[in-house]
C-alpha atoms as a PDB file:
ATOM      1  CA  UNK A   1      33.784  74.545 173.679  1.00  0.00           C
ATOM      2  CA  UNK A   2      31.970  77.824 173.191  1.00  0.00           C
ATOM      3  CA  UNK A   3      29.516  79.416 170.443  1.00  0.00           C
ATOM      4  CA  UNK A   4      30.593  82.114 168.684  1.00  0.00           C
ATOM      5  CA  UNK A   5      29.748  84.663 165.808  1.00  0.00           C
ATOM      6  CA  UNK A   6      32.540  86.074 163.342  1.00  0.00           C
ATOM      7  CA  UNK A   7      32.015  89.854 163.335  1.00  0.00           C
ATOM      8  CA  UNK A   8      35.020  90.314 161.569  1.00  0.00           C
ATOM      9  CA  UNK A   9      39.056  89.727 160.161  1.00  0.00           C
ATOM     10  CA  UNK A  10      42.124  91.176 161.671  1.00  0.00           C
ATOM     11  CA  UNK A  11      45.790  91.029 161.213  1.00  0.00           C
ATOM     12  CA  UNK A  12      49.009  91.629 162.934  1.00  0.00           C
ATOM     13  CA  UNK A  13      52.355  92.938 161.510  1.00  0.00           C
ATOM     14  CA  UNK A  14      54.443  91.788 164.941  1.00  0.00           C
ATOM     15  CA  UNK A  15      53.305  88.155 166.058  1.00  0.00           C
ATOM     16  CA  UNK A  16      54.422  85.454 167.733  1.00  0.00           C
ATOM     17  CA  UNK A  17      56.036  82.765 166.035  1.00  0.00           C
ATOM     18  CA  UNK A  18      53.022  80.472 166.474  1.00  0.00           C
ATOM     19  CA  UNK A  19      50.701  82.651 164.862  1.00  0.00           C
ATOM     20  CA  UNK A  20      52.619  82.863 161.623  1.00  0.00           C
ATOM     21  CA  UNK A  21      50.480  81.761 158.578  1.00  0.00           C
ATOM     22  CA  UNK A  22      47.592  81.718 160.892  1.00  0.00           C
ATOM     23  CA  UNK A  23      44.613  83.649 159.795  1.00  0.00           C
ATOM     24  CA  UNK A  24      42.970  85.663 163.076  1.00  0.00           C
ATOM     25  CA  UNK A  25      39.335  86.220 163.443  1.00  0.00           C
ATOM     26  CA  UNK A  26      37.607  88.529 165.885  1.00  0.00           C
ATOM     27  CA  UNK A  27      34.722  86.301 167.357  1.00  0.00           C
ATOM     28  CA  UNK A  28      31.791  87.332 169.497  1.00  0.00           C
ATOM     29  CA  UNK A  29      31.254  84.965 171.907  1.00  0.00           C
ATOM     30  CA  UNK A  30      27.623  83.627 172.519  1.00  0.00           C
ATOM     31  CA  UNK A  31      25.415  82.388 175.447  1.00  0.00           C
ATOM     32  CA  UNK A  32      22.999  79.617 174.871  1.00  0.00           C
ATOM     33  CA  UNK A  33      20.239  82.168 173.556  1.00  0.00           C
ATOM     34  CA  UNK A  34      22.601  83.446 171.233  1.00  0.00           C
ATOM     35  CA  UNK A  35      23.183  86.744 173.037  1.00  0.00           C
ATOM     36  CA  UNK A  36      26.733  88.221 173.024  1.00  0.00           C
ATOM     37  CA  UNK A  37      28.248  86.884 175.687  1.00  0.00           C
ATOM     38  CA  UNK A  38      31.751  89.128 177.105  1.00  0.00           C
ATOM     39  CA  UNK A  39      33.861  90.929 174.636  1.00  0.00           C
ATOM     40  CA  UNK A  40      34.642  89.525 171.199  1.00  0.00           C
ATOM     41  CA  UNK A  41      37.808  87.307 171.131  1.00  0.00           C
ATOM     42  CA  UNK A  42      40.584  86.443 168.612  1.00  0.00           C
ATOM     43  CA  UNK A  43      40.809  83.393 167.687  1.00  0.00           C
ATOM     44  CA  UNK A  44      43.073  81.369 164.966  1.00  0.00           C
ATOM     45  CA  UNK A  45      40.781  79.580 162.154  1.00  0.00           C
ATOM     46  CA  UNK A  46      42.103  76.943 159.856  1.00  0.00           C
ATOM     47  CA  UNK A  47      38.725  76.128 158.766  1.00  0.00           C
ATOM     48  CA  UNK A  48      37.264  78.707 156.601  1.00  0.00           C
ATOM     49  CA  UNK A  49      35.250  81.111 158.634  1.00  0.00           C
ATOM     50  CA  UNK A  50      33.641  83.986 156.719  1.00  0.00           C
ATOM     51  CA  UNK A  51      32.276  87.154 158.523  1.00  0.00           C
ATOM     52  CA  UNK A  52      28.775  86.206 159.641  1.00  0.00           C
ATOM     53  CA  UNK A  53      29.197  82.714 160.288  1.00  0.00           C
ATOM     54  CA  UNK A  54      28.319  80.970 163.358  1.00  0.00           C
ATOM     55  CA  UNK A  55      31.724  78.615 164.548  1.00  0.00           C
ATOM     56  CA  UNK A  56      32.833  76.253 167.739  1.00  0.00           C
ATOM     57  CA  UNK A  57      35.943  77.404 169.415  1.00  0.00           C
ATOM     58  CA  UNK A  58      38.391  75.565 172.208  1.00  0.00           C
ATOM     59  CA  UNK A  59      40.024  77.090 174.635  1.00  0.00           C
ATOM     60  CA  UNK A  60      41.919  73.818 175.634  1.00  0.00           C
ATOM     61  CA  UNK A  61      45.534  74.556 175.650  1.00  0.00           C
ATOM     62  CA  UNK A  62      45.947  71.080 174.140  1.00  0.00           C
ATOM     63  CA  UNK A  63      44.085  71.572 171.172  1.00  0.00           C
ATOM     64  CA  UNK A  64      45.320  74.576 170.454  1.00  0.00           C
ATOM     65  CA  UNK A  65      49.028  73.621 170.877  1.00  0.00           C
ATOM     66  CA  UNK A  66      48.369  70.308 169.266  1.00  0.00           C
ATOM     67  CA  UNK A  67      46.955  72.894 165.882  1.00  0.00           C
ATOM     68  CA  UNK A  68      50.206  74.769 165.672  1.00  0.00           C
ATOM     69  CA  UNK A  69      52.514  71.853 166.322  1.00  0.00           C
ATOM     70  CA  UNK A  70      54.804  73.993 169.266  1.00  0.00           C
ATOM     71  CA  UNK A  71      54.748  73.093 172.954  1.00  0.00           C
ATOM     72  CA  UNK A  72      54.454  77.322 173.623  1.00  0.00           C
ATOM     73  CA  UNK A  73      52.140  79.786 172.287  1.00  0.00           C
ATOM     74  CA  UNK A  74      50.029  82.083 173.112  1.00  0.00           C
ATOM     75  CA  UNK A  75      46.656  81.692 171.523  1.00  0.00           C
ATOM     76  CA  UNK A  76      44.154  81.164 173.325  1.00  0.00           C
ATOM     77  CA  UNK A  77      41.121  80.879 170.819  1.00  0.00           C
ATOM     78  CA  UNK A  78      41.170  78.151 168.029  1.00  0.00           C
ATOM     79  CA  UNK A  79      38.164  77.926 165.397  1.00  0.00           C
ATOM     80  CA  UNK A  80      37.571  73.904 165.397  1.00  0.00           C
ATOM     81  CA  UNK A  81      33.864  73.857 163.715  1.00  0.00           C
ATOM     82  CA  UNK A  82      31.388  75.383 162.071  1.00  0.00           C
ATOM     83  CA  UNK A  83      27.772  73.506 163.121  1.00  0.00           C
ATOM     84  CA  UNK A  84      25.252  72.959 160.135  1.00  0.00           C
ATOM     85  CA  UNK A  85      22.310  74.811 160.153  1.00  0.00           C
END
C-alpha cells in the first residue's frame, strides 16, 4: 500500500482492454513525511478521487486484477482508499 496525492486527470484514446471505462489519475506518490516520493504514477480509481485529495493505492497484481475482473492487464496502480482526515 502506498500514500499518494492526486495532482491531476488524464485520459487515453488507445488503451488496453482492461482499462476501458476506467477513469486514470496521475498520483504523486508520498513518503511517510508526505514528501513526493519518485515520479507521479497512473493509477485506475473507482472510488471518487478529486484533484487534491490524499488516496491509498495497491500495487498487488491481485487486487488489481481482481478490480477489473481479467486474469491480464496491465495496470499497475489501483486507487483502493481515501483515509479520513
Amino acid at each position: 500500500m502506498q500514500i499518494a496525492k492526486v495532482v491531476g486527470r488524464t485520459t487515453a484514446t488507445v488503451k488496453h482492454e482492461t482499462l476501458a471505462g476506467q477513469r486514470l489519475l496521475i498520483v504523486q506518490p508520498l513518503d511517510a513525511k508526505g514528501q513526493a516520493d519518485g515520479e507521479p504514477q497512473i493509477a485506475i480509481d473507482n472510488i471518487g478521487g478529486r484533484q487534491g485529495d490524499t488516496v491509498l493505492l495497491t500495487s498487488d497484481g491481485a487486487a488489481v486484477r481482481d478490480l477489473v475482473k481479467k486474469e491480464n492487464t496491465p495496470i499497475r496502480w489501483a486507487v483502493i482508499g481515501i483515509p479520513d482526515s
